[in-house]
C-alpha atoms as a PDB file:
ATOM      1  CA  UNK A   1      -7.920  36.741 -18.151  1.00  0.00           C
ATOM      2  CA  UNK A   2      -9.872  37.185 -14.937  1.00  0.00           C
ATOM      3  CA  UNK A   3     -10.113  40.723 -13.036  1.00  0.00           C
ATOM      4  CA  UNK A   4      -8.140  40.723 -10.189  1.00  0.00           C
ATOM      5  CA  UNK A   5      -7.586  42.692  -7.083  1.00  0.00           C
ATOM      6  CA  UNK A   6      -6.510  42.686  -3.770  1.00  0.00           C
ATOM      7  CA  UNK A   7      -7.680  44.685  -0.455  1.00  0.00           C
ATOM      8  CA  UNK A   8      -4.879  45.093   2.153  1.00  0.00           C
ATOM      9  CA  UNK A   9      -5.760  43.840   5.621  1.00  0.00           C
ATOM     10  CA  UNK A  10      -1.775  44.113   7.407  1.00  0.00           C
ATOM     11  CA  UNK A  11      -0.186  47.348   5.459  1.00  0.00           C
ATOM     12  CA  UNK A  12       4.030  47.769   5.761  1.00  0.00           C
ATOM     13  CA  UNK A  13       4.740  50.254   4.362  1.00  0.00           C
ATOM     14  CA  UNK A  14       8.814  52.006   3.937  1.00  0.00           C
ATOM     15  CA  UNK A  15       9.373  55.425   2.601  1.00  0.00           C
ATOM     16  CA  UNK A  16      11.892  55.916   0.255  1.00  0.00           C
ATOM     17  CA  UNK A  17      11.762  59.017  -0.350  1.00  0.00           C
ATOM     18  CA  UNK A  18       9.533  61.966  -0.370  1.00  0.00           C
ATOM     19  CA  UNK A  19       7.709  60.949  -3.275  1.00  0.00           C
ATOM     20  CA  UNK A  20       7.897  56.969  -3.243  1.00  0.00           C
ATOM     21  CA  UNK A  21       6.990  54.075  -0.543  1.00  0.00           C
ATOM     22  CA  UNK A  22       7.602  50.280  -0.734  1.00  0.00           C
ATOM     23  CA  UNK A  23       4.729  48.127   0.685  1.00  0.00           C
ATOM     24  CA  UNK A  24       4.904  44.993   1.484  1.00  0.00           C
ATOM     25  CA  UNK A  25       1.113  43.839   2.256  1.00  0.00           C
ATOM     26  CA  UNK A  26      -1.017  40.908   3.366  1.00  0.00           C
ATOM     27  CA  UNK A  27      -4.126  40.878   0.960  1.00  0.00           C
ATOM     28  CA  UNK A  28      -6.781  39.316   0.071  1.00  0.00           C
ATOM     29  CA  UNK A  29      -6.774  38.198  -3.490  1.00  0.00           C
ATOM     30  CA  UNK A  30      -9.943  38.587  -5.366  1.00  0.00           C
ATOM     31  CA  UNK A  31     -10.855  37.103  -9.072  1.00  0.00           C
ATOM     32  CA  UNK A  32     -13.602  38.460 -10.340  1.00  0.00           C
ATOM     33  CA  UNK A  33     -14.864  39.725  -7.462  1.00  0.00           C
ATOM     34  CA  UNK A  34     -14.672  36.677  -5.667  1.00  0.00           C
ATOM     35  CA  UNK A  35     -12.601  36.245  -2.261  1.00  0.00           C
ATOM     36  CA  UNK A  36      -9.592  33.905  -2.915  1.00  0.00           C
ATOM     37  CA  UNK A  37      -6.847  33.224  -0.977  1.00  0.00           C
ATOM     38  CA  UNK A  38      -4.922  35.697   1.416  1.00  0.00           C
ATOM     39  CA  UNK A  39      -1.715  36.679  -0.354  1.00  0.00           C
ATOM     40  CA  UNK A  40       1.698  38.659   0.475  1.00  0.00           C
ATOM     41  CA  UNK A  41       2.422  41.236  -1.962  1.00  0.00           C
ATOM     42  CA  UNK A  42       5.121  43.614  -2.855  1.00  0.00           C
ATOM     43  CA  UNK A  43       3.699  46.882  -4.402  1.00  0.00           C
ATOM     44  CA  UNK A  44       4.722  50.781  -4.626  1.00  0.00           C
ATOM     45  CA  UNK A  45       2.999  53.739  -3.527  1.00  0.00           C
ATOM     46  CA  UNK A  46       3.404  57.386  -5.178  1.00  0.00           C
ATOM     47  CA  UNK A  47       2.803  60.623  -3.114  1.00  0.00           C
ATOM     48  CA  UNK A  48       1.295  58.783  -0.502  1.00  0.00           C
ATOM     49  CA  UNK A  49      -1.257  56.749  -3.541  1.00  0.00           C
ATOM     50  CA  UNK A  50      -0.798  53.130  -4.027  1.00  0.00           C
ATOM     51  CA  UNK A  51      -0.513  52.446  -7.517  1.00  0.00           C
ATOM     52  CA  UNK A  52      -3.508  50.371  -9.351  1.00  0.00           C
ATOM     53  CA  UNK A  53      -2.750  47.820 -11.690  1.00  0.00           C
ATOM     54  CA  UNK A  54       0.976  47.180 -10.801  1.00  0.00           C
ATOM     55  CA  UNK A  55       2.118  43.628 -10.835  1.00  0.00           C
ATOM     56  CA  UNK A  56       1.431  41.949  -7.035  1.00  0.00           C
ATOM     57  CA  UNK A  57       3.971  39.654  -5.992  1.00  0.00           C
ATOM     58  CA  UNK A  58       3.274  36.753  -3.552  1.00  0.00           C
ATOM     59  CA  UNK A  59       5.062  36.600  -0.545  1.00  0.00           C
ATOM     60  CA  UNK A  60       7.303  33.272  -1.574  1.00  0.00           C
ATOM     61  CA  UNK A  61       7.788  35.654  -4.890  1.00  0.00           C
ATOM     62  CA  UNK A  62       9.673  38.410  -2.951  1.00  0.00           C
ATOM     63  CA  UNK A  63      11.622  36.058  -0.675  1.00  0.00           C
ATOM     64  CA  UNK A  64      13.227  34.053  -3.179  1.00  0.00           C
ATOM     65  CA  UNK A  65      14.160  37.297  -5.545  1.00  0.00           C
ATOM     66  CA  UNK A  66      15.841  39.043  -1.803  1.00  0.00           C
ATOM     67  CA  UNK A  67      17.919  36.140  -1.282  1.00  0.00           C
ATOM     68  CA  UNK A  68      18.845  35.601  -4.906  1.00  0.00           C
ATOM     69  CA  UNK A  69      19.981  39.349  -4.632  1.00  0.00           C
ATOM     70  CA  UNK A  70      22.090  38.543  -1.589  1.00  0.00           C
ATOM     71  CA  UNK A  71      23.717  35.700  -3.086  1.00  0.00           C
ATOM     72  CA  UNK A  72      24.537  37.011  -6.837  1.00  0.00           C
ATOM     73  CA  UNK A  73      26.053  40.173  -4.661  1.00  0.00           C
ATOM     74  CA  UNK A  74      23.133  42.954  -5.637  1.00  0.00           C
ATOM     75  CA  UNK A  75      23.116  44.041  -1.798  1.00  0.00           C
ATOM     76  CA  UNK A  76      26.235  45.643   0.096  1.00  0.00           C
ATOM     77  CA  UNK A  77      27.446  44.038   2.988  1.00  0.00           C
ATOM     78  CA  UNK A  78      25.784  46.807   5.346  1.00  0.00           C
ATOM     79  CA  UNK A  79      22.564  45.810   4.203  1.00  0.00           C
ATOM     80  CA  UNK A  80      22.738  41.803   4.575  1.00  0.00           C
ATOM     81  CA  UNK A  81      24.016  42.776   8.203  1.00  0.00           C
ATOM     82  CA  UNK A  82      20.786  45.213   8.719  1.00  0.00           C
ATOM     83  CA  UNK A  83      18.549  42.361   7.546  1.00  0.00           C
ATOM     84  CA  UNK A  84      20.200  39.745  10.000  1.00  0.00           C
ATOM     85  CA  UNK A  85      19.952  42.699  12.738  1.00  0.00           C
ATOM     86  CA  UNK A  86      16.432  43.050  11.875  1.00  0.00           C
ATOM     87  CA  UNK A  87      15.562  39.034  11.841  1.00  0.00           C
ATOM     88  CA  UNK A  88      17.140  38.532  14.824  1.00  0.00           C
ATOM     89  CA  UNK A  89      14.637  41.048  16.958  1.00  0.00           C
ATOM     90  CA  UNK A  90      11.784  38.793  16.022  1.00  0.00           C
ATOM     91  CA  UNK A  91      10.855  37.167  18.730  1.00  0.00           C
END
């Protein structure tokens, strides 16, 4: 199984709480030491620390698990509404 890593070049990053974060990152991958592919992954920070060796999740990954939440009922209401709020300010 190859060694792999990834080195954050756009950091989001959502506090949860005083201890915990959600990030949601663009990377780039690395097997091995060797530059892959850039990647979107969902990781977890702890007192400010991101957490080595959690599992990264690609971007496709994270998007299909958040609407599979929406539609088996997981979210509340309020929070499909502050998502469309959210999408819609894109511009």
């Amino acid at each position: 199984m190859p060694d792999v890593s990834y080195k954050p070049i756009v950091e989001s990053e959502v506090k949860v709480d005083s201890t915990y974060s959600i990030c949601i990152d663009k990377c780039i991958k690395y097997e091995d030491g060797e530059e892959k592919e850039e990647q979107v992954v969902l990781r977890y920070k702890k007192d400010g620390v991101r957490i080595p060796r959690q599992p990264a999740f690609n971007e496709i990954s994270v998007t299909e698990a958040i609407i599979s939440a929406y539609k088996k009922g997981v979210f509340s209401r309020e929070s499909l509404e502050m998502m469309k709020k959210g999408i819609s300010e894109i511009k």
